[in-house]
PDB file of N, CA and C in Angstrom:
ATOM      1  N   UNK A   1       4.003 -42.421 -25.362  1.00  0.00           N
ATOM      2  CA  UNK A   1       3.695 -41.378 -26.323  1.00  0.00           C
ATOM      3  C   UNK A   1       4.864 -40.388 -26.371  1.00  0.00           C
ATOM      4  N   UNK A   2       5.176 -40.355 -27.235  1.00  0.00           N
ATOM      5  CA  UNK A   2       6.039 -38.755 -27.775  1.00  0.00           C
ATOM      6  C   UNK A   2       5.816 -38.022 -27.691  1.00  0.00           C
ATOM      7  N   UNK A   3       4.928 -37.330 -28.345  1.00  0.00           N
ATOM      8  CA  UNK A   3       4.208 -36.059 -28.022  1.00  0.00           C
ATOM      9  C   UNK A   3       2.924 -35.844 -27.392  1.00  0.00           C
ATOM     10  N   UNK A   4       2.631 -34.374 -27.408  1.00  0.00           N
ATOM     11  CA  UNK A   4       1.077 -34.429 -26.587  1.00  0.00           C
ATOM     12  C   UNK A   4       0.232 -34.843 -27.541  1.00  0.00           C
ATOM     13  N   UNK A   5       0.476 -34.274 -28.939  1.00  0.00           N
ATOM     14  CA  UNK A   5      -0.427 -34.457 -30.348  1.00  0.00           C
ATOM     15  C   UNK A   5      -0.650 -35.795 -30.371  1.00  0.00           C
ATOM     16  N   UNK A   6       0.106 -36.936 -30.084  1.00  0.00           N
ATOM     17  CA  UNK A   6       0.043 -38.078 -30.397  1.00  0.00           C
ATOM     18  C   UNK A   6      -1.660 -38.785 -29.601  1.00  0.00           C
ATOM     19  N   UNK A   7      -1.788 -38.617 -28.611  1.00  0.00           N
ATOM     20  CA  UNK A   7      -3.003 -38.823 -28.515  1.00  0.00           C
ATOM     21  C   UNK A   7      -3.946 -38.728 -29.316  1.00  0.00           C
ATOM     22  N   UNK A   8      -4.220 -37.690 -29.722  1.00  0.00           N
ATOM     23  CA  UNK A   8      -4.910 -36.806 -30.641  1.00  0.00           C
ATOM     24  C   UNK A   8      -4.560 -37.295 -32.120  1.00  0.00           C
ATOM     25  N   UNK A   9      -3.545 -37.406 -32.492  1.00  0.00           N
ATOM     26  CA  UNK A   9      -3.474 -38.578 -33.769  1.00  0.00           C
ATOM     27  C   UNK A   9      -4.274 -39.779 -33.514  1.00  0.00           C
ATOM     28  N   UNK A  10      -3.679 -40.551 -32.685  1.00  0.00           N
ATOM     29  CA  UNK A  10      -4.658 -42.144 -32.325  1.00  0.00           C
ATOM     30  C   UNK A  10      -6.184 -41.426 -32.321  1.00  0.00           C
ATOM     31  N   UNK A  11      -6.272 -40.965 -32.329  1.00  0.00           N
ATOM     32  CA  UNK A  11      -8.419 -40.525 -32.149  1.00  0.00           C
ATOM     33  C   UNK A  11      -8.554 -39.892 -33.804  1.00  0.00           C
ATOM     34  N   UNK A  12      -8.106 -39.295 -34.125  1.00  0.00           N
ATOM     35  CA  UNK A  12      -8.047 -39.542 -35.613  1.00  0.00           C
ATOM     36  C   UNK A  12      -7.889 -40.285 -36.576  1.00  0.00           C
ATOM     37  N   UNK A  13      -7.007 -41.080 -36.203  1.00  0.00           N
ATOM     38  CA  UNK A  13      -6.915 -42.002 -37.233  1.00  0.00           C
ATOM     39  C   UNK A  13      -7.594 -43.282 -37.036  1.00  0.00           C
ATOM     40  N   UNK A  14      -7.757 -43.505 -35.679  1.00  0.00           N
ATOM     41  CA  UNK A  14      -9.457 -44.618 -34.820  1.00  0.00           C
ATOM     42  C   UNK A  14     -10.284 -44.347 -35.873  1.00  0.00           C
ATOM     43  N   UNK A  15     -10.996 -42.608 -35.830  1.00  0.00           N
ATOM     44  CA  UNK A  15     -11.711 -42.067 -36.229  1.00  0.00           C
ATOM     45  C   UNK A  15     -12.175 -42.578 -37.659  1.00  0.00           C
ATOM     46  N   UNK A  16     -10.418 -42.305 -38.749  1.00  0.00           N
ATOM     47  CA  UNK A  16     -11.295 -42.467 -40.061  1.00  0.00           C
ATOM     48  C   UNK A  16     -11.442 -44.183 -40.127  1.00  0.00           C
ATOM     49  N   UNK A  17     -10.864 -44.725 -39.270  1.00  0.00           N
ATOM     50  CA  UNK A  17     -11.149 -46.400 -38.965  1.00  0.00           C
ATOM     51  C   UNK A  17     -10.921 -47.189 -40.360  1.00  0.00           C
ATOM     52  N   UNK A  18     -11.041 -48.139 -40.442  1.00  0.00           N
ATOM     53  CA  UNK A  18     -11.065 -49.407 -41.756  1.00  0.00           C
ATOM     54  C   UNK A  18     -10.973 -48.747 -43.047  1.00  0.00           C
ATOM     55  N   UNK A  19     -12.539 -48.005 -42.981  1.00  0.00           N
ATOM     56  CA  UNK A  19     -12.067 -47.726 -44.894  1.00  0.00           C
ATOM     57  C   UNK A  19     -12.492 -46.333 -44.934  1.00  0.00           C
ATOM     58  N   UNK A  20     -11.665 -45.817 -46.126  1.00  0.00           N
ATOM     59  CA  UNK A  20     -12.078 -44.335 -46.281  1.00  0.00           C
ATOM     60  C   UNK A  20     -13.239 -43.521 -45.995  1.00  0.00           C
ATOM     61  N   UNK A  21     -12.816 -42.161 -45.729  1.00  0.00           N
ATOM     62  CA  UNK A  21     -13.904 -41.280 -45.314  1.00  0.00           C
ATOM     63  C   UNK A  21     -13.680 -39.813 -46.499  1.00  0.00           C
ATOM     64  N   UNK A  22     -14.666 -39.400 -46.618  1.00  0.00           N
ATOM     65  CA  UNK A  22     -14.954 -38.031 -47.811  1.00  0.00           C
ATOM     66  C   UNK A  22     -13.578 -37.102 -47.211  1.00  0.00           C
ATOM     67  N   UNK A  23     -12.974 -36.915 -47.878  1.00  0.00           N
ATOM     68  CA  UNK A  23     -11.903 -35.320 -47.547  1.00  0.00           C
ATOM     69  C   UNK A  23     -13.002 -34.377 -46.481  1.00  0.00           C
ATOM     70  N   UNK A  24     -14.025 -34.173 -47.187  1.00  0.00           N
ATOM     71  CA  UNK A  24     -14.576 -33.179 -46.765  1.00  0.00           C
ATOM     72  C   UNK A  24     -15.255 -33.184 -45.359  1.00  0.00           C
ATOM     73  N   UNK A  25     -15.558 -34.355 -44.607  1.00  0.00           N
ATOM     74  CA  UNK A  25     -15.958 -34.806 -43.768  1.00  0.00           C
ATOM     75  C   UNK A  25     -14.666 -34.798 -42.717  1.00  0.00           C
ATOM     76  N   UNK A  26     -13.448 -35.408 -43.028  1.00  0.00           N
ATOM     77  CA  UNK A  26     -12.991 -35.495 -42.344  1.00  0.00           C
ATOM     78  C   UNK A  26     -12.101 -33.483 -42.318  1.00  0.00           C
ATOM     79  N   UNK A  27     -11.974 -32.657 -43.054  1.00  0.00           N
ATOM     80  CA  UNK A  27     -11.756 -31.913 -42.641  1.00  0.00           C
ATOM     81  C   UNK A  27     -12.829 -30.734 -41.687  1.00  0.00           C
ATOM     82  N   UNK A  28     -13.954 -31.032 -41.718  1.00  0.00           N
ATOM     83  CA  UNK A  28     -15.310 -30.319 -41.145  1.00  0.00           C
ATOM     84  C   UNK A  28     -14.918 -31.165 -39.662  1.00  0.00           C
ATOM     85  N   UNK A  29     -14.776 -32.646 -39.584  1.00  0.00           N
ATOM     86  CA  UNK A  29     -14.554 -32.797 -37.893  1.00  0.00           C
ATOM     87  C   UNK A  29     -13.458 -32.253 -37.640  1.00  0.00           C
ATOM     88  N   UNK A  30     -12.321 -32.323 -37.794  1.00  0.00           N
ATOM     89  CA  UNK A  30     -11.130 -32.193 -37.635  1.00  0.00           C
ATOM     90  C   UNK A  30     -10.003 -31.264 -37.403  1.00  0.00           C
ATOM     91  N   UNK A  31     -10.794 -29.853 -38.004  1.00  0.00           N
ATOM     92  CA  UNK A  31     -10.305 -28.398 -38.474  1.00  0.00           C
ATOM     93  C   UNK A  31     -10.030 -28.093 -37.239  1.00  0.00           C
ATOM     94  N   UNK A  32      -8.734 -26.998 -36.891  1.00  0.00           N
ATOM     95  CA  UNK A  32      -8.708 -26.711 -35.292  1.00  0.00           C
ATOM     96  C   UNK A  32      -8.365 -24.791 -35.780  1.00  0.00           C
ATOM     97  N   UNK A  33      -8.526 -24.741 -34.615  1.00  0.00           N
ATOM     98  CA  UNK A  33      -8.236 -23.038 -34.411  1.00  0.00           C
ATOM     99  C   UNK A  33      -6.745 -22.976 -34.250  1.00  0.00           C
ATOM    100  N   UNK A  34      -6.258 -23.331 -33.097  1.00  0.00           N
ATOM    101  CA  UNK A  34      -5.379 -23.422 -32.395  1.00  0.00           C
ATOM    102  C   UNK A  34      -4.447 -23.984 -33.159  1.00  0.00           C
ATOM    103  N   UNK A  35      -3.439 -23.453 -33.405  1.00  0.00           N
ATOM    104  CA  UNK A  35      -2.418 -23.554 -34.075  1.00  0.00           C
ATOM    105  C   UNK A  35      -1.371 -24.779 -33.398  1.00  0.00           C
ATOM    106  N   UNK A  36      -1.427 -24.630 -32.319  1.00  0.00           N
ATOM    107  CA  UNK A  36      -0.662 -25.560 -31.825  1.00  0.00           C
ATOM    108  C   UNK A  36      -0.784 -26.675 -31.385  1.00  0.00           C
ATOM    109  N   UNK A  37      -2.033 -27.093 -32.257  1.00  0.00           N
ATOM    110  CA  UNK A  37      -2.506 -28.730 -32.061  1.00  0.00           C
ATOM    111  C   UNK A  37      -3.213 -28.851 -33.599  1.00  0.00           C
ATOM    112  N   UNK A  38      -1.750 -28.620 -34.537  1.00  0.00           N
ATOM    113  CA  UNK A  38      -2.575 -29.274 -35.784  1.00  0.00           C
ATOM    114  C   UNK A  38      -2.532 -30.118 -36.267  1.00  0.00           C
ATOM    115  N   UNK A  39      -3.637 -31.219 -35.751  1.00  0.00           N
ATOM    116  CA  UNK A  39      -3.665 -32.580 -36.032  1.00  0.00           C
ATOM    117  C   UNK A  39      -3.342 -33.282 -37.251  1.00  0.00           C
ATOM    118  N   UNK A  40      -4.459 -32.398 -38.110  1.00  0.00           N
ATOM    119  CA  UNK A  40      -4.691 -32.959 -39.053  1.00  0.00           C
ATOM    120  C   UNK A  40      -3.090 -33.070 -40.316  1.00  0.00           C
ATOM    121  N   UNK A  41      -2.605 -31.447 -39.848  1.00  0.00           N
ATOM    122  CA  UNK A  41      -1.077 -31.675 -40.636  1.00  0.00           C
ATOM    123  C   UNK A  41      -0.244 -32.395 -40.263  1.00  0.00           C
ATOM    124  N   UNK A  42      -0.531 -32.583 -38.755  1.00  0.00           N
ATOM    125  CA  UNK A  42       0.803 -33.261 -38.016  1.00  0.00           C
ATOM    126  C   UNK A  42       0.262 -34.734 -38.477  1.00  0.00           C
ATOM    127  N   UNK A  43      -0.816 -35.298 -38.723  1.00  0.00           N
ATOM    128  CA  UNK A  43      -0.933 -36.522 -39.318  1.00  0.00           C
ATOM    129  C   UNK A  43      -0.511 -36.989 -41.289  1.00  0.00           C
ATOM    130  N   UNK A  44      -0.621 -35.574 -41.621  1.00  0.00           N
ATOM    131  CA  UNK A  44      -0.071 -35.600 -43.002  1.00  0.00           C
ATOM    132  C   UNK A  44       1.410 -35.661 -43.027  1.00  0.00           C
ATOM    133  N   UNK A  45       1.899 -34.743 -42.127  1.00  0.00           N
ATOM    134  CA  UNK A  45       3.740 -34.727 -42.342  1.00  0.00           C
ATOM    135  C   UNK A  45       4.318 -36.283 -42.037  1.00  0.00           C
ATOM    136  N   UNK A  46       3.481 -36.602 -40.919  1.00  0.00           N
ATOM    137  CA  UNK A  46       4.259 -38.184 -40.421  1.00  0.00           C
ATOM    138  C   UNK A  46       3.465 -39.132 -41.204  1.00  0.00           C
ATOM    139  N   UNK A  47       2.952 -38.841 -42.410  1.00  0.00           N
ATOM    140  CA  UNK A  47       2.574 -39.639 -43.527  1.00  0.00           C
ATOM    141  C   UNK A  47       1.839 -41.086 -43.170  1.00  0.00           C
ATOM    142  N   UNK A  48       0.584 -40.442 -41.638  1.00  0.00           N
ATOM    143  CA  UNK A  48      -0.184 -41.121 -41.334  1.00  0.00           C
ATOM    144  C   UNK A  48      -2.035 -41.318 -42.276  1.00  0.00           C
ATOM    145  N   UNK A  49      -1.909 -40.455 -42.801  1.00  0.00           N
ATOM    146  CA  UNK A  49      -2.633 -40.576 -43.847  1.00  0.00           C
ATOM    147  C   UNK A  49      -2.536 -40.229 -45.439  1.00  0.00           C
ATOM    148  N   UNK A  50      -3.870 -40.527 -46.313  1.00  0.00           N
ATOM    149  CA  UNK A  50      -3.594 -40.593 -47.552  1.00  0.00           C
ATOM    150  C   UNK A  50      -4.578 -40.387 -47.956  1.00  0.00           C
ATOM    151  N   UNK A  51      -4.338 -38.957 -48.985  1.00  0.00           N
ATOM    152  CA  UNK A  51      -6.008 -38.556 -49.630  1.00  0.00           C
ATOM    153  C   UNK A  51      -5.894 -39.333 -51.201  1.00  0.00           C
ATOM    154  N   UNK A  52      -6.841 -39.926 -51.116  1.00  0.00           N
ATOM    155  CA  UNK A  52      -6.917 -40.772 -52.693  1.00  0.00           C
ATOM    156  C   UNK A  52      -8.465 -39.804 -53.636  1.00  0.00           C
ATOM    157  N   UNK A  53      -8.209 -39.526 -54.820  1.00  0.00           N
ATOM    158  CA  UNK A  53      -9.153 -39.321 -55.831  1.00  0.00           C
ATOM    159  C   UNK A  53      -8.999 -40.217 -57.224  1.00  0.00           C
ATOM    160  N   UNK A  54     -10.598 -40.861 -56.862  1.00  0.00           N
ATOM    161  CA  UNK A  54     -10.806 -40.998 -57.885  1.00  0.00           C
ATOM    162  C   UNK A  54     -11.538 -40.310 -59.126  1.00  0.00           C
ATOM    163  N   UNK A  55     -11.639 -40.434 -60.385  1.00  0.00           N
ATOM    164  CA  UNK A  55     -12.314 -39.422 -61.225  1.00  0.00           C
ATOM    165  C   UNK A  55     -13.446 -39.902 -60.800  1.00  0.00           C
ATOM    166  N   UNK A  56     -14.139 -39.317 -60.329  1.00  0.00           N
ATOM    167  CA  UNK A  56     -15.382 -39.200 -60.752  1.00  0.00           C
ATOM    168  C   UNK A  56     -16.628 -39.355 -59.430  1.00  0.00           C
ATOM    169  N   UNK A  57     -15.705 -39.121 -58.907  1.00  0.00           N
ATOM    170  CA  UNK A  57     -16.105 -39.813 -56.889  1.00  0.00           C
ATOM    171  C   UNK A  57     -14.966 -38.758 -56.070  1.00  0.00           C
ATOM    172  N   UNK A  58     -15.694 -38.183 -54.968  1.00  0.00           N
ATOM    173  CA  UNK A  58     -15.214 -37.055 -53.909  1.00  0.00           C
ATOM    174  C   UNK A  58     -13.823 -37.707 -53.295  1.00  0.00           C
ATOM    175  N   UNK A  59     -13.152 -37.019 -53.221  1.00  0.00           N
ATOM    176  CA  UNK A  59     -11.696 -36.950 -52.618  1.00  0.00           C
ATOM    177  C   UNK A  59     -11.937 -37.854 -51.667  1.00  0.00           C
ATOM    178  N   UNK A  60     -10.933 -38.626 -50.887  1.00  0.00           N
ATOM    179  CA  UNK A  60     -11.288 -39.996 -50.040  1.00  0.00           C
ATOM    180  C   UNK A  60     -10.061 -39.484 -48.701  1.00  0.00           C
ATOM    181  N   UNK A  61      -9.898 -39.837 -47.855  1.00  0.00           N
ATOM    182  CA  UNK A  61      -9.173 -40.146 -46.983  1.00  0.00           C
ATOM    183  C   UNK A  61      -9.185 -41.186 -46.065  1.00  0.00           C
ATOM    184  N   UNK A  62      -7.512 -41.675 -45.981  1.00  0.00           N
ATOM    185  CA  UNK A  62      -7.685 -42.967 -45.416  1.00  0.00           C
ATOM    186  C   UNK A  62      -6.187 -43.504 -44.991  1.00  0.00           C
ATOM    187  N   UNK A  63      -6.474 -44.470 -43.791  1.00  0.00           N
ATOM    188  CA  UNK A  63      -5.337 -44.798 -42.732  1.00  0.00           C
ATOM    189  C   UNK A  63      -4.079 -44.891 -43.767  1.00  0.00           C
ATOM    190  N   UNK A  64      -2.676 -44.969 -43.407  1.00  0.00           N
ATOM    191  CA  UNK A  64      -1.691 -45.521 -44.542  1.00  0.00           C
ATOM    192  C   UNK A  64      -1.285 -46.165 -43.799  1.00  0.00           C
ATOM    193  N   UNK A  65      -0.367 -47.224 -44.547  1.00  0.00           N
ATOM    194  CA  UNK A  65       0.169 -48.239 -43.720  1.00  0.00           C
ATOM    195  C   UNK A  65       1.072 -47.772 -42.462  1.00  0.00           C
ATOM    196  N   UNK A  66       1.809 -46.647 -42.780  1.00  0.00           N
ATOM    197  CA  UNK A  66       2.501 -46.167 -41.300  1.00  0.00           C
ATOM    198  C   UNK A  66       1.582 -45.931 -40.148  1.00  0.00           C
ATOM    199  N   UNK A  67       0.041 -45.305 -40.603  1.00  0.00           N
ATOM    200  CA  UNK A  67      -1.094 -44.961 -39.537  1.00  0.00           C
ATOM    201  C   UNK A  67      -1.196 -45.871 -38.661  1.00  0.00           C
ATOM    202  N   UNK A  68      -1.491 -47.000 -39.971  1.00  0.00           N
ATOM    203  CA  UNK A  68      -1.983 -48.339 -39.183  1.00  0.00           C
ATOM    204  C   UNK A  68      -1.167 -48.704 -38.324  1.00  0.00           C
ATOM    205  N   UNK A  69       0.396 -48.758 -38.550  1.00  0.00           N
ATOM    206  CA  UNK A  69       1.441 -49.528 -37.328  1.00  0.00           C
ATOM    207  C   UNK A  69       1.623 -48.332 -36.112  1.00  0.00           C
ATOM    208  N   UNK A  70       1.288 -47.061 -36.419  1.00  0.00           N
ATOM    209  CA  UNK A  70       1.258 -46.404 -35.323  1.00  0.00           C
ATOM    210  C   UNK A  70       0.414 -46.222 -34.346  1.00  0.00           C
ATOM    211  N   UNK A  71      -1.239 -46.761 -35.260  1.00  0.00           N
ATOM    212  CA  UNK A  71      -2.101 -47.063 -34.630  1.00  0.00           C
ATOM    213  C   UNK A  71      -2.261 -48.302 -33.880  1.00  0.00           C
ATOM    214  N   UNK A  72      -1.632 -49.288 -33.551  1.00  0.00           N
ATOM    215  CA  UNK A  72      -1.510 -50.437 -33.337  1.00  0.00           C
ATOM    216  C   UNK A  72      -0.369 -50.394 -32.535  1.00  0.00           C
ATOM    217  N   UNK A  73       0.643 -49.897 -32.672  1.00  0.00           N
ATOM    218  CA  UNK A  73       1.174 -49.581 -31.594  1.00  0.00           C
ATOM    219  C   UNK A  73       0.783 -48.640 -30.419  1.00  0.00           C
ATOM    220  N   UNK A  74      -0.291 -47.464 -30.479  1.00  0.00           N
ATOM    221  CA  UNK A  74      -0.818 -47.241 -29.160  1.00  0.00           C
ATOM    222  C   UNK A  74      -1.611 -47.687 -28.830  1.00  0.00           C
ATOM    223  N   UNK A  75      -2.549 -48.789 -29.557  1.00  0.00           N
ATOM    224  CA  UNK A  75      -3.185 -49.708 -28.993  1.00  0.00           C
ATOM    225  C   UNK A  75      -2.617 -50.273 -28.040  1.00  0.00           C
ATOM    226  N   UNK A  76      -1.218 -50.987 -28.356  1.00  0.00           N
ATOM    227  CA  UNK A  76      -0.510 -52.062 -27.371  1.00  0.00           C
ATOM    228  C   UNK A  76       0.206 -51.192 -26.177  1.00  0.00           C
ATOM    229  N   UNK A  77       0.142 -49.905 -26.523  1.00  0.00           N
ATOM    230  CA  UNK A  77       0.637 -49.158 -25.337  1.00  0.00           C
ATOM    231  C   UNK A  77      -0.368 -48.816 -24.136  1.00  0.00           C
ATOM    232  N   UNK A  78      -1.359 -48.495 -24.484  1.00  0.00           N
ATOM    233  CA  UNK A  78      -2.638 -48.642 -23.790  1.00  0.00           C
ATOM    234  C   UNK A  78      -2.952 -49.645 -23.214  1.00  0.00           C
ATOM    235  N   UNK A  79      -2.757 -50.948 -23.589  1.00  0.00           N
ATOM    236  CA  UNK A  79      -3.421 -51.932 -22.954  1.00  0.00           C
ATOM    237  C   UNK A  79      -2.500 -52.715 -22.172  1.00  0.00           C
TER     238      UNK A  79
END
């Protein structure tokens, strides 16, 4: 692992797993106080996830292909 956050990415992005989850859901688990563990941006900047809208259906979030190989790579680091 690189950073400390990186843990904490892999459990997020486990989290939104296979297929999309509501924006809104995943920002209600996810939201932090603490400034210095912000997951959820530090998973947006390293363009581990991807909010998709469609018309007519709630904002979506979901793994991107970089998530996935980063997620899969601490899989194999773990085990």
């Amino acid at each position: 692992m690189r950073e400390p956050v990186d843990a904490l990415l892999l459990d997020l992005l486990e989290w939104i797993g296979p297929s999309p989850r509501p924006y809104a859901e995943v920002i209600e688990a996810w939201r932090t106080s603490c400034p210095r563990l912000p997951v959820w941006e530090e998973a947006g900047d390293r363009g581990f996830v991807e909010r998709v809208h469609e018309p007519g259906s709630p904002a979506q979030v979901r793994v991107s292909a970089a998530g996935r190989r980063f997620l899969e790579a601490g899989r194999a680091a773990a085990a």
